[in-house]
Structures are given as C-alpha cells and as structure tokens.
C-alpha atoms as a PDB file:
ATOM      1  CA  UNK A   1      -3.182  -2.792  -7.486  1.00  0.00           C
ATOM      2  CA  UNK A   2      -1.627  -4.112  -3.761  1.00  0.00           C
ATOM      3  CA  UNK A   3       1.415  -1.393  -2.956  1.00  0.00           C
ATOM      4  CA  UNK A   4       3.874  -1.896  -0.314  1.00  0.00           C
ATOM      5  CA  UNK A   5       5.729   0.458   2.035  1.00  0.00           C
ATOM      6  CA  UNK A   6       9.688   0.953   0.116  1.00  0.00           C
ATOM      7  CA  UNK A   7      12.436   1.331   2.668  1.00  0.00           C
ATOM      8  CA  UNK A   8      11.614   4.926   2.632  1.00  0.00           C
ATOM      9  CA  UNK A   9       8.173   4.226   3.960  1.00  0.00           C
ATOM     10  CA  UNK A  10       9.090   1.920   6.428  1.00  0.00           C
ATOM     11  CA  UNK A  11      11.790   4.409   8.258  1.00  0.00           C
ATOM     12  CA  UNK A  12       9.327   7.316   7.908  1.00  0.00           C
ATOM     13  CA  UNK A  13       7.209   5.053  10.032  1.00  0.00           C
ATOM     14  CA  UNK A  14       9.548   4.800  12.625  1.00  0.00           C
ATOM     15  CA  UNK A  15      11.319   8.340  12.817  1.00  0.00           C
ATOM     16  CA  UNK A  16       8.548  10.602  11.380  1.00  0.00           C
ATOM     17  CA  UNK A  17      10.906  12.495   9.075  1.00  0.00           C
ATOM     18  CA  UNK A  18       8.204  13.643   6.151  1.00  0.00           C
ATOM     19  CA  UNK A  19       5.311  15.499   7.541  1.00  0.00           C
ATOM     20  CA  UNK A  20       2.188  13.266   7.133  1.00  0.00           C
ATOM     21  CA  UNK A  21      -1.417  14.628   7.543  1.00  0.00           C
ATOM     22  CA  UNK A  22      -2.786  11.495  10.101  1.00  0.00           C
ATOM     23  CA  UNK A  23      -4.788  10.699   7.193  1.00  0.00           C
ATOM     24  CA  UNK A  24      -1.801   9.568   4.929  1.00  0.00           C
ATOM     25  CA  UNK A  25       0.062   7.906   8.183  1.00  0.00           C
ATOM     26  CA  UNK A  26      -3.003   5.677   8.711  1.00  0.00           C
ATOM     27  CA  UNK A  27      -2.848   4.801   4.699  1.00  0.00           C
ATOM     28  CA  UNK A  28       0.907   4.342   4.971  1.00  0.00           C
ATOM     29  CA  UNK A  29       0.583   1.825   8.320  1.00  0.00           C
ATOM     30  CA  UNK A  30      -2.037   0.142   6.200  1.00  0.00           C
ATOM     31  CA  UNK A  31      -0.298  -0.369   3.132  1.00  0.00           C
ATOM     32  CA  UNK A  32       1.188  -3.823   3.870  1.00  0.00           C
ATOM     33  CA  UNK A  33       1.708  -5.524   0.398  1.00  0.00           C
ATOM     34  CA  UNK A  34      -1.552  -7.721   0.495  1.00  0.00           C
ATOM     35  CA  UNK A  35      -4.084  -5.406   0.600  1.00  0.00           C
ATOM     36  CA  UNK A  36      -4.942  -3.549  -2.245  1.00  0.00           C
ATOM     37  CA  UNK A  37      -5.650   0.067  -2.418  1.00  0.00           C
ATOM     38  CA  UNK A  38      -9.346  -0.016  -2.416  1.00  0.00           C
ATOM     39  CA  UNK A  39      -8.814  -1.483   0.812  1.00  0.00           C
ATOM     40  CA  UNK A  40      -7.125   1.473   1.997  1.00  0.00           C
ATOM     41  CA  UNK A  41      -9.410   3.985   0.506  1.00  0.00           C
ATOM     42  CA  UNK A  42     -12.815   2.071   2.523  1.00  0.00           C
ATOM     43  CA  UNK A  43     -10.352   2.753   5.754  1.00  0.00           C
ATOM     44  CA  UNK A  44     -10.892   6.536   5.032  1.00  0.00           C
ATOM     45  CA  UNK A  45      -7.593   7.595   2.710  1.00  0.00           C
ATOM     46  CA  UNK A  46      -8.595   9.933  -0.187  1.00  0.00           C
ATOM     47  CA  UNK A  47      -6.586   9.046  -3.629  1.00  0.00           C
ATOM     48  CA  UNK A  48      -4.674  12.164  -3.162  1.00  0.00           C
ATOM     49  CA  UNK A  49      -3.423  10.618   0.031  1.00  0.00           C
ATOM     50  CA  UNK A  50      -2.086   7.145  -2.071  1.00  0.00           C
ATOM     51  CA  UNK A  51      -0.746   9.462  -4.854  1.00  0.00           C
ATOM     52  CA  UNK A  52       1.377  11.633  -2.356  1.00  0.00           C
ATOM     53  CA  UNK A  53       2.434   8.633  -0.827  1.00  0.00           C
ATOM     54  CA  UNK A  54       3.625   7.286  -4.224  1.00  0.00           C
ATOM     55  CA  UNK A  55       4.998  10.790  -5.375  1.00  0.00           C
ATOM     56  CA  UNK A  56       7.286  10.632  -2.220  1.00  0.00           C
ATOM     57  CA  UNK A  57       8.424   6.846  -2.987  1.00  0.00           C
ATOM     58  CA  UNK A  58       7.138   5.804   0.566  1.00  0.00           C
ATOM     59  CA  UNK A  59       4.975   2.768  -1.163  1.00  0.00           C
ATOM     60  CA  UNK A  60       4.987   1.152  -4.609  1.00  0.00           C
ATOM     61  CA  UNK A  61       3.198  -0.695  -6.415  1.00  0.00           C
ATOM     62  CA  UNK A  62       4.125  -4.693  -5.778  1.00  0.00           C
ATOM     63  CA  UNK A  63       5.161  -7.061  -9.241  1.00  0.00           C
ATOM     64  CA  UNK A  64       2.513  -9.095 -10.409  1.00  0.00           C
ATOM     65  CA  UNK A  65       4.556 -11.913  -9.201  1.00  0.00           C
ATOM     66  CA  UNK A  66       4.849 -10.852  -5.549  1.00  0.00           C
ATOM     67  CA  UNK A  67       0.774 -10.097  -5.812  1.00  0.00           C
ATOM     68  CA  UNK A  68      -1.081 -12.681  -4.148  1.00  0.00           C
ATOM     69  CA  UNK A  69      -2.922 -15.335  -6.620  1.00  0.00           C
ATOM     70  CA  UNK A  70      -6.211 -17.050  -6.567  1.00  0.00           C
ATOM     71  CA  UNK A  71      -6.570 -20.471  -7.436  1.00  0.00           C
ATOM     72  CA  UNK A  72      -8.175 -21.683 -10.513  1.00  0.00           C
ATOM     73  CA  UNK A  73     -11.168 -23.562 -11.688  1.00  0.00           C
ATOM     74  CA  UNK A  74     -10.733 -27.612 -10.371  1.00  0.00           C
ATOM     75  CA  UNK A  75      -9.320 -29.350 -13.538  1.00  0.00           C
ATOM     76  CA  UNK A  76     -11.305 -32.715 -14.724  1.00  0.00           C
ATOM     77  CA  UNK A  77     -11.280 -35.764 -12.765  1.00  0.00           C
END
C-alpha cells in the first residue's frame, strides 16, 4: 500500500495541532504518496505509528489508479 498525507496531515505538519510522538512526525513527513509503507517502517516507524496516523485521518491510503505502475513485459516484435 503507498498512503498519502490528507489535508489534515498536511496542516498538522505545518501548525503542530495533534500531539505527535517524533516517531509518528518522521512517518507523517515521510509519507509522500510514492513510497509505500514498508518504506516508512525500514525508516524506523512501528505499525502502531501508521495505524494512529490513519485512525486520525492524517494519511490514507492512495487509489490504485493514483499508485505508481510498472511497466510490462516488451510485447513481440
């Protein structure tokens, strides 16, 4: 899954009006909408970080559509 800040997330960023351990701050300035959560968690977030994140609609998860694709097999020549 690739999640990316809401609106919510992106003024709590800039005014600091939830109460974020540093923890789920650094997850939340990570969170950009291309890389995906694993990503996040190898940058040191726990999962209970990414779940409180969701749980206070500061990030969601992106539509398949907006997710970044890889390109198929070459077709015949």
């Amino acid at each position: 899954m690739i999640p990316a800040k809401t609106p919510a997330g992106l003024q709590v960023l800039k005014d600091r009006s939830v109460a974020l351990s540093p923890r789920q701050r650094t997850a939340l300035i990570l969170i950009d909408g291309k890389r995906r959560i694993a990503e996040v968690l190898q940058a040191g977030a726990t999962p209970e970080d990414i779940e409180r994140l969701f749980a206070l609609e500061l990030v969601q998860a992106t539509a398949l559509a907006d997710a970044p694709t890889v390109p198929g097999p070459l077709g015949h020549r």
